[in-house]
PDB file of N, CA and C in Angstrom:
ATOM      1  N   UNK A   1     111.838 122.700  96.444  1.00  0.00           N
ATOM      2  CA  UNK A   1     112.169 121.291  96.477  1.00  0.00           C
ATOM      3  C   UNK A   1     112.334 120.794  95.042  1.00  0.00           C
ATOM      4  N   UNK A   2     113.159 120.312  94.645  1.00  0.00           N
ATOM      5  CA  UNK A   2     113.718 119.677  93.775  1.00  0.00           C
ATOM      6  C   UNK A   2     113.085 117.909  93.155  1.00  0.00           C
ATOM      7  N   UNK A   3     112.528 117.981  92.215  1.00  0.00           N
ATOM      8  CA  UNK A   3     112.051 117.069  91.982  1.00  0.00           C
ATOM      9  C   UNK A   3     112.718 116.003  91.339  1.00  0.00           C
ATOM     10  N   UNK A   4     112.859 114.805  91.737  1.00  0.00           N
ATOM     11  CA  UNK A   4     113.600 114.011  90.662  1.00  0.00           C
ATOM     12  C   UNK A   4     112.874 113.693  89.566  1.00  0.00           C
ATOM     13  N   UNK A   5     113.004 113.660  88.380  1.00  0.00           N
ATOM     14  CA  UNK A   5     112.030 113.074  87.166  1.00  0.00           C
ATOM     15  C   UNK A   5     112.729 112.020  87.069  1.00  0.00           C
ATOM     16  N   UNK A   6     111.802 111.292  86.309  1.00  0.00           N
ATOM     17  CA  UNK A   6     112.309 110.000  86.108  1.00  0.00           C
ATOM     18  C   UNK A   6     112.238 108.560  87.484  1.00  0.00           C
ATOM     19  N   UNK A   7     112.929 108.850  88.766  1.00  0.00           N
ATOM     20  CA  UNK A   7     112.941 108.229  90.089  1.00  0.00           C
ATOM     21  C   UNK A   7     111.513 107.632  89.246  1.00  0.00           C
ATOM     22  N   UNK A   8     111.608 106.529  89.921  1.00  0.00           N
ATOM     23  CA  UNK A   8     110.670 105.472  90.482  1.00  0.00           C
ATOM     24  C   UNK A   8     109.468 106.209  91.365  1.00  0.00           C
ATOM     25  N   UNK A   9     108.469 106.005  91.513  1.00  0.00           N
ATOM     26  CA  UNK A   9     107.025 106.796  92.677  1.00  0.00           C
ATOM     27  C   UNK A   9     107.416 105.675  93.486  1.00  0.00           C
ATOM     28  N   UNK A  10     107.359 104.218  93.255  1.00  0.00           N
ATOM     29  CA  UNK A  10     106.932 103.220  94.300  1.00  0.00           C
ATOM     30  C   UNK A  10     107.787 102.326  93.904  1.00  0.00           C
ATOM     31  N   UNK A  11     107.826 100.897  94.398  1.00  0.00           N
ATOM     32  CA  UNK A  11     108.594 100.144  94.143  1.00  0.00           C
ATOM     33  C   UNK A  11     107.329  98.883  93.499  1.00  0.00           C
ATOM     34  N   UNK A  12     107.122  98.429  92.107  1.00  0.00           N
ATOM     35  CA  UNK A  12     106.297  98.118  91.448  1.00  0.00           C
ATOM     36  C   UNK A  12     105.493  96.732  92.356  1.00  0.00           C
ATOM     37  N   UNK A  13     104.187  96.756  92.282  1.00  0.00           N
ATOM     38  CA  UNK A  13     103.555  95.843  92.701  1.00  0.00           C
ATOM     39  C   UNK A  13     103.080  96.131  94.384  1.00  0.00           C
ATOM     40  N   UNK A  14     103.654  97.223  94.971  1.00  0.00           N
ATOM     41  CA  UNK A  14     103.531  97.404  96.509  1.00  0.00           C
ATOM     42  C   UNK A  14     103.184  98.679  96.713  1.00  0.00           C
ATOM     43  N   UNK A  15     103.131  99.538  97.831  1.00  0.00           N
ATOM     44  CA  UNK A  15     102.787 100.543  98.426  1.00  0.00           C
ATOM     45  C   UNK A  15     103.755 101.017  99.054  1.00  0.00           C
ATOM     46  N   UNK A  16     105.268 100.637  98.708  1.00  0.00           N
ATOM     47  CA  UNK A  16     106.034 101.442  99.167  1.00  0.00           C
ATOM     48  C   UNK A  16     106.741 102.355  98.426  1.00  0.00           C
ATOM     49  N   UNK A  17     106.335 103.673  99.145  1.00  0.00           N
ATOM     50  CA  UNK A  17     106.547 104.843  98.513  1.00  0.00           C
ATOM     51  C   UNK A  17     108.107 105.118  98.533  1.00  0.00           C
ATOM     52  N   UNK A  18     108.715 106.149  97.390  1.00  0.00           N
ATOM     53  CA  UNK A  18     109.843 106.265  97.327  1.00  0.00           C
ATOM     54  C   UNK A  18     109.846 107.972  97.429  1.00  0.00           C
ATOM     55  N   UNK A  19     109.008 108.584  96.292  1.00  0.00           N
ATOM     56  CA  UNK A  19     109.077 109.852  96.647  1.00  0.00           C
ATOM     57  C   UNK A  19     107.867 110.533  97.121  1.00  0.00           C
ATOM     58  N   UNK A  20     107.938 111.840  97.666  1.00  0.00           N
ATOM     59  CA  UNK A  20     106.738 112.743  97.642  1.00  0.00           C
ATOM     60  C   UNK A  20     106.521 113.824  96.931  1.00  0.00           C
ATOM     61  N   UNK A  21     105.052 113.844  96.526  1.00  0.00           N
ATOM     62  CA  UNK A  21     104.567 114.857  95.938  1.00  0.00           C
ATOM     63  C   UNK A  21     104.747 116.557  95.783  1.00  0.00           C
ATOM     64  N   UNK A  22     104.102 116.973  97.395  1.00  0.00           N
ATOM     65  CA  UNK A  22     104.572 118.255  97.529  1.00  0.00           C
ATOM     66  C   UNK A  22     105.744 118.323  98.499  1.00  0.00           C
ATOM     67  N   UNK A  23     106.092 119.376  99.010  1.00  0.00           N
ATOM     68  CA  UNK A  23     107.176 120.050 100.007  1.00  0.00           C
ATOM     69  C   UNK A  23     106.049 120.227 101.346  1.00  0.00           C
ATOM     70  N   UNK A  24     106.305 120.437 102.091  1.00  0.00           N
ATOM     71  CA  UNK A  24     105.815 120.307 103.338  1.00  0.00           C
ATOM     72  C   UNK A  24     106.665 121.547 104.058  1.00  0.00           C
ATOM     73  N   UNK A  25     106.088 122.482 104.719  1.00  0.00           N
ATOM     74  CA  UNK A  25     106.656 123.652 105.351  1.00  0.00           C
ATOM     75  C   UNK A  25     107.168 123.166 106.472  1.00  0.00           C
ATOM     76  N   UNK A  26     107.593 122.445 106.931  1.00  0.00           N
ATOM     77  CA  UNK A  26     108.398 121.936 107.891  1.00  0.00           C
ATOM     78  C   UNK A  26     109.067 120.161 107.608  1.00  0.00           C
ATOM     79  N   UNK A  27     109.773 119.941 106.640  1.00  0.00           N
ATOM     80  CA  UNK A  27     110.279 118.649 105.991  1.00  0.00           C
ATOM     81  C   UNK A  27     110.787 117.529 107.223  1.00  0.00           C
ATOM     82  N   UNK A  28     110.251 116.608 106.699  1.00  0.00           N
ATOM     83  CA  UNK A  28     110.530 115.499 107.789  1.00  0.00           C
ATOM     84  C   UNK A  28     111.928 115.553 107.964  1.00  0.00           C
ATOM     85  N   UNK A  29     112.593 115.238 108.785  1.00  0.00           N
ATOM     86  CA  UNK A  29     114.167 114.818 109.475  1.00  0.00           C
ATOM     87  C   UNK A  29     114.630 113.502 108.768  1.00  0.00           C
ATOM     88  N   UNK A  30     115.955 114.145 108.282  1.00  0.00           N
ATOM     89  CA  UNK A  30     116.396 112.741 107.971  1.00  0.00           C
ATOM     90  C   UNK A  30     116.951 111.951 109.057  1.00  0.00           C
ATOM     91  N   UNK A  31     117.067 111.109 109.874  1.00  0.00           N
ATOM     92  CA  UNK A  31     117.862 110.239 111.086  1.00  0.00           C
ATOM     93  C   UNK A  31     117.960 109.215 110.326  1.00  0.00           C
ATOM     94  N   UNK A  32     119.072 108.951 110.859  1.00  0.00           N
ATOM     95  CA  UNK A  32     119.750 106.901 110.258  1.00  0.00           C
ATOM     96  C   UNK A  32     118.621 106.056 111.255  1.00  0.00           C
ATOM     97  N   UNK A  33     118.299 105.341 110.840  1.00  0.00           N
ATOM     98  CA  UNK A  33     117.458 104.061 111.303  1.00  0.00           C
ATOM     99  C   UNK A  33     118.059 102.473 111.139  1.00  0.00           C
ATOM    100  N   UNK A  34     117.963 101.835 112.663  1.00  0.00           N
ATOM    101  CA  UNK A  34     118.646 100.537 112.477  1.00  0.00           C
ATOM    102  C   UNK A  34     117.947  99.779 111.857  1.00  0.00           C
ATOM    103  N   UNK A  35     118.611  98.754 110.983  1.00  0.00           N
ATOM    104  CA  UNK A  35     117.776  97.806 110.328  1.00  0.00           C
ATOM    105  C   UNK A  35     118.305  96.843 110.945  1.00  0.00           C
ATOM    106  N   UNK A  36     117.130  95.810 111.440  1.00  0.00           N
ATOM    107  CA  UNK A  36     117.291  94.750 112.567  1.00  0.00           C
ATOM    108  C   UNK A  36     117.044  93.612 111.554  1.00  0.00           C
ATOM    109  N   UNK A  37     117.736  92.530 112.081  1.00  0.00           N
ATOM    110  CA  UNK A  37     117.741  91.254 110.800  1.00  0.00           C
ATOM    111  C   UNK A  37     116.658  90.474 110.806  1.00  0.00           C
ATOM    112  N   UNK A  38     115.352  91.207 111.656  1.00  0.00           N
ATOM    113  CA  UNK A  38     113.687  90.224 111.586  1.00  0.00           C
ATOM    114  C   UNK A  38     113.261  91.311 110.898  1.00  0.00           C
ATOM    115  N   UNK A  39     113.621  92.887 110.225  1.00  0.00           N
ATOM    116  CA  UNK A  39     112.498  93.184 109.073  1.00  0.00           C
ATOM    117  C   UNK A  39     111.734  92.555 108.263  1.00  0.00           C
ATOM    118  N   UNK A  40     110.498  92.374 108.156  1.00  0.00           N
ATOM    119  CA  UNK A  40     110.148  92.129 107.281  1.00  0.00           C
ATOM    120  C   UNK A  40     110.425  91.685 105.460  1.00  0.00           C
ATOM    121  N   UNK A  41     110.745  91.098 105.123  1.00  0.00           N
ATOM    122  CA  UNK A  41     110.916  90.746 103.338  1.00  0.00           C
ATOM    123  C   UNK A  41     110.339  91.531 102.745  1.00  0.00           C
ATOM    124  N   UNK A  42     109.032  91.874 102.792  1.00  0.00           N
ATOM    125  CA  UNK A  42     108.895  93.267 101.780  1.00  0.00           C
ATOM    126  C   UNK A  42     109.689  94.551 102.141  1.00  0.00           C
ATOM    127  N   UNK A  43     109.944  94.709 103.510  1.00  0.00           N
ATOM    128  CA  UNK A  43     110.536  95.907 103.646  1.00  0.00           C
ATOM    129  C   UNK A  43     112.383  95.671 103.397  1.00  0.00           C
ATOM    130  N   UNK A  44     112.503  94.962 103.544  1.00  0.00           N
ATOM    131  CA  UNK A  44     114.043  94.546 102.809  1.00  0.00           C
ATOM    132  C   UNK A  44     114.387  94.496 101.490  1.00  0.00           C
ATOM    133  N   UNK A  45     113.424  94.041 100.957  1.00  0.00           N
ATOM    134  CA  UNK A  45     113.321  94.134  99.545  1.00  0.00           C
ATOM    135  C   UNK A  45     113.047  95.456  98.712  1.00  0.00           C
ATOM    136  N   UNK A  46     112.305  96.234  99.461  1.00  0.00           N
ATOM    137  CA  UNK A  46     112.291  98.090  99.126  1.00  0.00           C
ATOM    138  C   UNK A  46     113.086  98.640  99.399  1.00  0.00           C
ATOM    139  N   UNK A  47     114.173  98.389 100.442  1.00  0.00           N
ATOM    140  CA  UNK A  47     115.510  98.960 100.590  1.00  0.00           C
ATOM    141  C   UNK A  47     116.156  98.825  99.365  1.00  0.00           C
ATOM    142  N   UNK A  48     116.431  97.524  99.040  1.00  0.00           N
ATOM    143  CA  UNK A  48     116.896  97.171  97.530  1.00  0.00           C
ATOM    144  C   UNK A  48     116.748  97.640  96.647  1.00  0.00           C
ATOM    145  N   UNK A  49     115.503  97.383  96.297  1.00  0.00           N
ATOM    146  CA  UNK A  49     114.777  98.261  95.372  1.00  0.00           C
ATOM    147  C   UNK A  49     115.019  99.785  95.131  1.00  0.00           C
ATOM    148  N   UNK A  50     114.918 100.512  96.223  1.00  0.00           N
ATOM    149  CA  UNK A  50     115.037 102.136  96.114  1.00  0.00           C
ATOM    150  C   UNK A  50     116.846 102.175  95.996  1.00  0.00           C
ATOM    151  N   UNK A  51     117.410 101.441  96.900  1.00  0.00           N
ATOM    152  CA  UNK A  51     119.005 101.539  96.583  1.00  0.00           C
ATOM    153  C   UNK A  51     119.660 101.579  94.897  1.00  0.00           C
ATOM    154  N   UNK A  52     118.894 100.329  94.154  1.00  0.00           N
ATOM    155  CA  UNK A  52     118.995 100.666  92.873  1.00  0.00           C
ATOM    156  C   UNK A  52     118.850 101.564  92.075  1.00  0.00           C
ATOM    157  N   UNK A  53     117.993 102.275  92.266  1.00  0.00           N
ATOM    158  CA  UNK A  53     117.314 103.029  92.202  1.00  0.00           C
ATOM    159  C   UNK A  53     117.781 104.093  92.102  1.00  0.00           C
ATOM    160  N   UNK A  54     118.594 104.572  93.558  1.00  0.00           N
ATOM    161  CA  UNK A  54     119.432 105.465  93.556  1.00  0.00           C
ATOM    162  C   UNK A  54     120.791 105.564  92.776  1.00  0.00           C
ATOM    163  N   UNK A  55     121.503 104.218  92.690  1.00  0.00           N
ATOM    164  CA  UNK A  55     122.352 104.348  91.894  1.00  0.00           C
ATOM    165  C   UNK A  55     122.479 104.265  90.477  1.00  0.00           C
ATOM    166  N   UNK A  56     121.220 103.791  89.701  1.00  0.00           N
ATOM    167  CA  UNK A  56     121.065 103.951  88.570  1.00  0.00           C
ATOM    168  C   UNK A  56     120.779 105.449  88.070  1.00  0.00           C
ATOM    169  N   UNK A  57     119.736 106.209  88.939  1.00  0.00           N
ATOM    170  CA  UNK A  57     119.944 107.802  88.717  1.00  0.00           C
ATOM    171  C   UNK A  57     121.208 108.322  89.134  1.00  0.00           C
ATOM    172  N   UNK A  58     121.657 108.226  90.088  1.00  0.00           N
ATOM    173  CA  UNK A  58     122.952 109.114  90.839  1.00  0.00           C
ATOM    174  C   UNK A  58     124.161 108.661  90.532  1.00  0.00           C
ATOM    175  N   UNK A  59     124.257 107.195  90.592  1.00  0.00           N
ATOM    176  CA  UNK A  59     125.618 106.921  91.011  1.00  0.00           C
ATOM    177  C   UNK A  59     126.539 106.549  92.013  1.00  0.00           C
ATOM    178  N   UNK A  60     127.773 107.543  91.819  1.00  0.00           N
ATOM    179  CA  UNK A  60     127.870 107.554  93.268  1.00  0.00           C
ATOM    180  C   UNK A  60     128.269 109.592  93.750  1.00  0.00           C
ATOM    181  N   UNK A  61     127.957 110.137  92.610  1.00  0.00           N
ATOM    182  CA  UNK A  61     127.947 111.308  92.778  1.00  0.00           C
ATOM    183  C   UNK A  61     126.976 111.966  93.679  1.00  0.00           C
ATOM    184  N   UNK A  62     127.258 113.093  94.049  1.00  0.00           N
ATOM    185  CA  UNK A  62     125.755 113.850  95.487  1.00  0.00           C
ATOM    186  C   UNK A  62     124.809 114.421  94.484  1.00  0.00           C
ATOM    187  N   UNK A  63     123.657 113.808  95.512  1.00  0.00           N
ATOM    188  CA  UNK A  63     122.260 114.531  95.090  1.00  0.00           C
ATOM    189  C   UNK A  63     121.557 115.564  96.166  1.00  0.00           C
ATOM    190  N   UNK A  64     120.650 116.293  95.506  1.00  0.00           N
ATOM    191  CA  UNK A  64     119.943 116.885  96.895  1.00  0.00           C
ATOM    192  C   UNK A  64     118.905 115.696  97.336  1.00  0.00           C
ATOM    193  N   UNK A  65     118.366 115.456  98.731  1.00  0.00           N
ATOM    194  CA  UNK A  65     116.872 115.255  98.751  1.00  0.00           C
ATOM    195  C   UNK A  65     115.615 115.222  98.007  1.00  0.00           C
ATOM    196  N   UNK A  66     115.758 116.479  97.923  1.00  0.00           N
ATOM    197  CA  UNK A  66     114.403 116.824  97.155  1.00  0.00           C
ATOM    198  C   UNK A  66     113.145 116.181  97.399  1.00  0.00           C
ATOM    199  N   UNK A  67     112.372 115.386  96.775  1.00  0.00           N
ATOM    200  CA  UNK A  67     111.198 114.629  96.801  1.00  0.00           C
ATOM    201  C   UNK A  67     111.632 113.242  97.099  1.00  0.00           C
ATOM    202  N   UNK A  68     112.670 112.993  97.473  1.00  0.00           N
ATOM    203  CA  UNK A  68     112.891 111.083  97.862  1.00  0.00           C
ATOM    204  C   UNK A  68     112.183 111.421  99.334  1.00  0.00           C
ATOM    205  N   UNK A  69     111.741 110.061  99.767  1.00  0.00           N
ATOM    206  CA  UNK A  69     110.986 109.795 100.525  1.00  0.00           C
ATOM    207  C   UNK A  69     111.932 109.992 101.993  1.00  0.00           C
ATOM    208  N   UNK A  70     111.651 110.335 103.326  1.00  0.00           N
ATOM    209  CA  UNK A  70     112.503 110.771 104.072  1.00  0.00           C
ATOM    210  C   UNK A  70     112.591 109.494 105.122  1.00  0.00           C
ATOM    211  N   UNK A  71     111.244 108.888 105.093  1.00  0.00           N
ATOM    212  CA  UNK A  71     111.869 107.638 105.436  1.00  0.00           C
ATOM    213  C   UNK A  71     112.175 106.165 104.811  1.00  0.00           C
ATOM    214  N   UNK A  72     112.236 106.394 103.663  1.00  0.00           N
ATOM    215  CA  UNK A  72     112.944 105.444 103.077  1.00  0.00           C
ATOM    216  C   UNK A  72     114.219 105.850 103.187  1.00  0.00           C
ATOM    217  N   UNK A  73     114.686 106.935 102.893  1.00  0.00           N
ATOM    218  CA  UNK A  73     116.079 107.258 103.229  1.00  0.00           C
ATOM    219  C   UNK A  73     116.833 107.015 104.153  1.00  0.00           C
ATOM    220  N   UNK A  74     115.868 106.677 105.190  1.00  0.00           N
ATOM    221  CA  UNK A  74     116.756 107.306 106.377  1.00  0.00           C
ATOM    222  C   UNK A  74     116.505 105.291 106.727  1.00  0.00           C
ATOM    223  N   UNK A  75     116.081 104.483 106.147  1.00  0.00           N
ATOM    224  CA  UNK A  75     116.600 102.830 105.832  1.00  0.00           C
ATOM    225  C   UNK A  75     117.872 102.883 105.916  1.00  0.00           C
ATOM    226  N   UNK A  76     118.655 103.451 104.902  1.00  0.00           N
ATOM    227  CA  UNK A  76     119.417 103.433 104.143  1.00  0.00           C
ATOM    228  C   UNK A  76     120.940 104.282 104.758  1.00  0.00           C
ATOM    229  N   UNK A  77     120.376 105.546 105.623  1.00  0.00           N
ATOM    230  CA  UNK A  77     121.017 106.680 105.830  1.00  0.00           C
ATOM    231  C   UNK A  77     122.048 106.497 106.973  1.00  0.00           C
ATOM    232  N   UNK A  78     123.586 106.586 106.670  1.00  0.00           N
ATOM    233  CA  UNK A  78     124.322 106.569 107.534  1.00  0.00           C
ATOM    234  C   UNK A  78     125.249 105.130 107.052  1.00  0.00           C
ATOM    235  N   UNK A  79     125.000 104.269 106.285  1.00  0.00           N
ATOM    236  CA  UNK A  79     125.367 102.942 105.586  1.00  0.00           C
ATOM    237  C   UNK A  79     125.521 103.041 104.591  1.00  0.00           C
ATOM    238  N   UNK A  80     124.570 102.975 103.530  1.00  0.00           N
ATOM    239  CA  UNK A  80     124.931 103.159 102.154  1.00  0.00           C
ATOM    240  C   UNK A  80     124.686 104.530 101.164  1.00  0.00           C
ATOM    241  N   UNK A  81     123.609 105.039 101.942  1.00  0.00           N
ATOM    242  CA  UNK A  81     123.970 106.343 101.602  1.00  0.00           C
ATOM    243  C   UNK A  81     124.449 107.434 102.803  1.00  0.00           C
ATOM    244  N   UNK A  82     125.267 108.365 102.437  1.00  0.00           N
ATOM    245  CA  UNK A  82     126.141 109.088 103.367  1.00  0.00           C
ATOM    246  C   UNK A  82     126.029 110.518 103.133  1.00  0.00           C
ATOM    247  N   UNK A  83     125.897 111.466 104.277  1.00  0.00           N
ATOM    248  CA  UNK A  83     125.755 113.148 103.930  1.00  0.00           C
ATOM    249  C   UNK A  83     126.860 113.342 103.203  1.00  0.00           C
ATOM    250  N   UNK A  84     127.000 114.436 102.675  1.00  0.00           N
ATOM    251  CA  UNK A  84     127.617 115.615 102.304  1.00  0.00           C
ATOM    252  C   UNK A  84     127.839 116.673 102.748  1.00  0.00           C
ATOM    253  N   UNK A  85     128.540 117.432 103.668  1.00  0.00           N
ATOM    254  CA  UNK A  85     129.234 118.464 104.319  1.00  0.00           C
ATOM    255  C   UNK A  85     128.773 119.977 103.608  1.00  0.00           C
ATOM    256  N   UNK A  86     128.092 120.923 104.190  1.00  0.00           N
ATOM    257  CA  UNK A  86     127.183 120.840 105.614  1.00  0.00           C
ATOM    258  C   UNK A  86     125.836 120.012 105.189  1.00  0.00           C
ATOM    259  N   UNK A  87     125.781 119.559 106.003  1.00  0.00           N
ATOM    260  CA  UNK A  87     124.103 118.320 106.155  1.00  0.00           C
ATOM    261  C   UNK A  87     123.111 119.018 107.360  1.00  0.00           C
ATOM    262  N   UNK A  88     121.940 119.265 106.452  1.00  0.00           N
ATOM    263  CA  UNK A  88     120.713 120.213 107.701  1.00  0.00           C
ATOM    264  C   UNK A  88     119.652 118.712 107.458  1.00  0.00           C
ATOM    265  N   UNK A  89     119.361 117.972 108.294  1.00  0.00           N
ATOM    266  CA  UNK A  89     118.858 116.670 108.226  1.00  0.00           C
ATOM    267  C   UNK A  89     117.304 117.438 108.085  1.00  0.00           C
ATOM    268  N   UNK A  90     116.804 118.768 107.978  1.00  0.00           N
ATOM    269  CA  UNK A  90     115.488 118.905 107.822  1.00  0.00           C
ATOM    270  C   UNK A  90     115.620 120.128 106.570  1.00  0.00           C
ATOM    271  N   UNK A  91     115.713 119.474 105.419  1.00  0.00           N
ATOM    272  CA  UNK A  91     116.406 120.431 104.404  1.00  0.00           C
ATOM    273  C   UNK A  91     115.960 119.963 103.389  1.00  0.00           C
ATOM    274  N   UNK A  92     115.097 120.515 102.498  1.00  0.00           N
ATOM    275  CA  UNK A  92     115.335 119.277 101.090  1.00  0.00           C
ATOM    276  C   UNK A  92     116.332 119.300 100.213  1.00  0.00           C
ATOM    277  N   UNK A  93     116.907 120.738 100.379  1.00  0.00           N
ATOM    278  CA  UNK A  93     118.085 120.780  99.903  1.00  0.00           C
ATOM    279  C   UNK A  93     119.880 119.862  99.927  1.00  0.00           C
ATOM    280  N   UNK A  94     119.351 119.047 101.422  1.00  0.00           N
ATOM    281  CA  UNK A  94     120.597 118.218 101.726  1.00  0.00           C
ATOM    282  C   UNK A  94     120.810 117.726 100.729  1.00  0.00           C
ATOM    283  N   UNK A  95     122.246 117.462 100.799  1.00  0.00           N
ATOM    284  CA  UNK A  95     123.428 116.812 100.137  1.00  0.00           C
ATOM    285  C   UNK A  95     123.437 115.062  99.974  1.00  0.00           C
ATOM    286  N   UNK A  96     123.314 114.621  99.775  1.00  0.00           N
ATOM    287  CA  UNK A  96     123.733 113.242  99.756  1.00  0.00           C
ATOM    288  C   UNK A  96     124.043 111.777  98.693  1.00  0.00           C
ATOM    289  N   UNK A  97     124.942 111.051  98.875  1.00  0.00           N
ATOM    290  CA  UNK A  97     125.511 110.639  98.257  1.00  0.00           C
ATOM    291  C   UNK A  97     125.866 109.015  98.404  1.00  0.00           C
ATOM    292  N   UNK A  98     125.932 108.477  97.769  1.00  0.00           N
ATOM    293  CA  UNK A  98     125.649 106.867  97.455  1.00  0.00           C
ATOM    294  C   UNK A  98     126.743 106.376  97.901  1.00  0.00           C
ATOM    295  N   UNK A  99     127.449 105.170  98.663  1.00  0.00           N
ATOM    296  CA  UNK A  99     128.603 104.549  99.210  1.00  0.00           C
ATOM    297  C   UNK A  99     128.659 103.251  97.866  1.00  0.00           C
ATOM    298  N   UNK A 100     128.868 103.505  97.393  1.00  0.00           N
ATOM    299  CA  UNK A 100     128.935 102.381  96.752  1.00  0.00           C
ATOM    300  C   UNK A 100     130.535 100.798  97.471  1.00  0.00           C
ATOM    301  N   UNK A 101     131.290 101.595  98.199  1.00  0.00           N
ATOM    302  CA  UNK A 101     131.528 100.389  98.948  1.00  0.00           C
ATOM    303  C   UNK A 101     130.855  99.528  99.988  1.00  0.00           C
ATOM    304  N   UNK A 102     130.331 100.993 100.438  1.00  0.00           N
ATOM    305  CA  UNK A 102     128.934 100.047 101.850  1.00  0.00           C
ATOM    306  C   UNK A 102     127.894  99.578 100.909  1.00  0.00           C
ATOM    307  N   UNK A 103     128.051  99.544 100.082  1.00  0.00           N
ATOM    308  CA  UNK A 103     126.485  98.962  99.196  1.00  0.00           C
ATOM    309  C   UNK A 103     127.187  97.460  98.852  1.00  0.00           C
ATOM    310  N   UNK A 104     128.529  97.531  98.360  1.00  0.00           N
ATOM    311  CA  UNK A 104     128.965  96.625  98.029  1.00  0.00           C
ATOM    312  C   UNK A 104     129.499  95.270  99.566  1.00  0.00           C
ATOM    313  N   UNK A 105     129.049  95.638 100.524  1.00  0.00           N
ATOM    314  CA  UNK A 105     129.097  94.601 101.845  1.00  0.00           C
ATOM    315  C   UNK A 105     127.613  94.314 101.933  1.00  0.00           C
ATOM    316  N   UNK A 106     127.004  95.944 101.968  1.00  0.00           N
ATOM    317  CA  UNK A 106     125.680  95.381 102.284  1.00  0.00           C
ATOM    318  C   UNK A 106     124.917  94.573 100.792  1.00  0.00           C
ATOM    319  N   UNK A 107     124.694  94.862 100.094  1.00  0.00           N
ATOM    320  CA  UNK A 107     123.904  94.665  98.808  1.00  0.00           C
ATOM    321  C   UNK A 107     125.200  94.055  97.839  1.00  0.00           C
ATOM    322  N   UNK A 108     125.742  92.677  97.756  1.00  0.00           N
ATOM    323  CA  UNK A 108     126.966  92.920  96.793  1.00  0.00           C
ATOM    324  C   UNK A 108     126.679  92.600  95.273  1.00  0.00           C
ATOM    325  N   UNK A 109     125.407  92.332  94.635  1.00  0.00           N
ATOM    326  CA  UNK A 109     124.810  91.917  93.510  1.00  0.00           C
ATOM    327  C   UNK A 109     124.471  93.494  93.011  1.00  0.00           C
ATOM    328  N   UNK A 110     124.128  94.537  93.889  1.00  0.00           N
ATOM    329  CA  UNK A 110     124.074  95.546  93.703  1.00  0.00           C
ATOM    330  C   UNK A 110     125.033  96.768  93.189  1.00  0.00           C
ATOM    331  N   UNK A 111     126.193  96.207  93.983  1.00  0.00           N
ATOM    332  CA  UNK A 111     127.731  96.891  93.577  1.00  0.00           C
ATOM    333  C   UNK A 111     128.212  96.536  92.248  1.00  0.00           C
ATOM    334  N   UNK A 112     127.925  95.219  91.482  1.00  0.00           N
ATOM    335  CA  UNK A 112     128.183  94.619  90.267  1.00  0.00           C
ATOM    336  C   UNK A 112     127.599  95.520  89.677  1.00  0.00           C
ATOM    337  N   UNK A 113     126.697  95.807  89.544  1.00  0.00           N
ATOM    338  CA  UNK A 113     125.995  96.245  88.351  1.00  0.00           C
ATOM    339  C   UNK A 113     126.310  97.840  88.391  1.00  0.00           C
ATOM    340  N   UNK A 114     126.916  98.489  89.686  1.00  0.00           N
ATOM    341  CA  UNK A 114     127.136  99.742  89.779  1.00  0.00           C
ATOM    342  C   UNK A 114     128.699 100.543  88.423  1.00  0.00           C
TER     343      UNK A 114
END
């Protein structure tokens, strides 16, 4: 598993985690998850947060997984960030890669600065 250096651990002031520590012999699944428009504000706001996040390290070029958090990802997964061809959703090795147009509908203060 591939570590990002640098990434963010948490999103400052909270307990929401962005990456993990070790590898796990059987890696959580990535699945897209709906985000319903009564989430919570802190948890909307960590979407944000880690989205930046991602594009200030990445871009909009592909990364592996590695140590990003599998369900914070999977906030995110299928919208603004998108697989990469072949995609094993229990892999840390997966592919994946930043939309920066779906970021720019969903998040558009976010796309500026991209």
């Amino acid at each position: 598993m591939i570590k990002h250096r640098g990434f963010p651990g948490r999103q400052p002031g909270t307990d929401m985690q962005f990456v993990i520590r070790r590898a796990s012999p059987k890696p959580t699944e990535l699945k897209a998850r709906e985000r319903f428009r009564d989430r919570r504000p802190a948890d909307r706001e960590a979407d944000e947060y880690f989205l930046a996040a991602l594009i200030e390290h990445f871009g909009d070029e592909p990364f592996e997984r590695g140590n990003l958090d599998a369900g914070r990802l999977s906030w995110l997964l299928g919208r603004e960030v998108v697989t990469v061809e072949p995609f094993d959703p229990t892999s840390y090795e997966a592919l994946l890669r930043v939309d920066l147009d779906a970021v720019a509908k969903s998040f558009p203060h976010l796309a500026e600065q991209a």
